[in-house]
Protein backbone atom coordinates (compact mmCIF):
# COMPACT_ATOMS: atom_id res chain seq x y z
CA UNK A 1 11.98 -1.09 17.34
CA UNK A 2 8.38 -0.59 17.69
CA UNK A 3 6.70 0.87 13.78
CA UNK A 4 3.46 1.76 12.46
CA UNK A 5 2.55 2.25 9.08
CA UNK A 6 -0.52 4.21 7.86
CA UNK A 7 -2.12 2.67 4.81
CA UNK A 8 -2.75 -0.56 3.21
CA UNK A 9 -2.03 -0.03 -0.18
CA UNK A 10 0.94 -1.54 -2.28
CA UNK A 11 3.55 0.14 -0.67
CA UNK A 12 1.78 0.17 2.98
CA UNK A 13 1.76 -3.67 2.69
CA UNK A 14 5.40 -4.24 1.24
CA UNK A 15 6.81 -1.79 3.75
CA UNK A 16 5.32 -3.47 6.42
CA UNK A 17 6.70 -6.85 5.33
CA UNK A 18 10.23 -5.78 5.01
CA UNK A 19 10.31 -3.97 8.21
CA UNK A 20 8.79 -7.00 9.81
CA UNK A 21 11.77 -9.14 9.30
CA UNK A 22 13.87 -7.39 12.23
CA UNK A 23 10.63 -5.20 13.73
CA UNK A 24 7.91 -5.29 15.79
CA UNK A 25 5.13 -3.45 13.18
CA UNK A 26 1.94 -2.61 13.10
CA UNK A 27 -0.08 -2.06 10.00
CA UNK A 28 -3.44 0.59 10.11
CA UNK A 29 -5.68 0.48 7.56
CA UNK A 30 -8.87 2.60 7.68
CA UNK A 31 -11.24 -0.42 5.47
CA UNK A 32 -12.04 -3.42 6.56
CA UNK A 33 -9.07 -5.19 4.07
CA UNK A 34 -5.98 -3.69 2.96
CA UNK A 35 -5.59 -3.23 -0.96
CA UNK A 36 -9.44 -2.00 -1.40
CA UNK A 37 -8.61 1.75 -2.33
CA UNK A 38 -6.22 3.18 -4.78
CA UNK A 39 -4.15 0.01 -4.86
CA UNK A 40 -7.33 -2.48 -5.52
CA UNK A 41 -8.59 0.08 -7.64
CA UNK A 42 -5.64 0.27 -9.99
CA UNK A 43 -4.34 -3.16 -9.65
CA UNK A 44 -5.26 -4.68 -13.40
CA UNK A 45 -4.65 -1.07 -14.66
CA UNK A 46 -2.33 -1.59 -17.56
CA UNK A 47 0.18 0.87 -17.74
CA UNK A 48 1.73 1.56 -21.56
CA UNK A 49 4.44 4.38 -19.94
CA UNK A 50 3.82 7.95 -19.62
CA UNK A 51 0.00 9.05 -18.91
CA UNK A 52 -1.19 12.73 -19.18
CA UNK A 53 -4.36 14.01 -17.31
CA UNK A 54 -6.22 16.76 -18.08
CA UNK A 55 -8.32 18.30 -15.21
């Protein structure tokens, strides 16, 4: 089965790996590397459990 996925973050990039395994997939990312928006952004974010933002 032919799949694309849309986005390179995190979960972009591990769905695209597991699906590879018995797919044919292809992976679109709108930068020029995958993990350079949100996911890059965040990735040495530490997280201490529940976050609350105020807008």
């Amino acid at each position: 089965m032919k799949i694309a996925v849309v986005g390179g973050g995190i979960f972009g990039v591990t769905t695209a790996i597991r699906l590879a395994n018995n797919h044919d997939v292809d992976l679109y990312e709108k930068n020029s590397d995958i993990l350079e928006s949100a996911s890059g952004i965040n990735q040495y974010r530490l997280h201490r459990g529940k976050q609350l933002y105020q807008h």
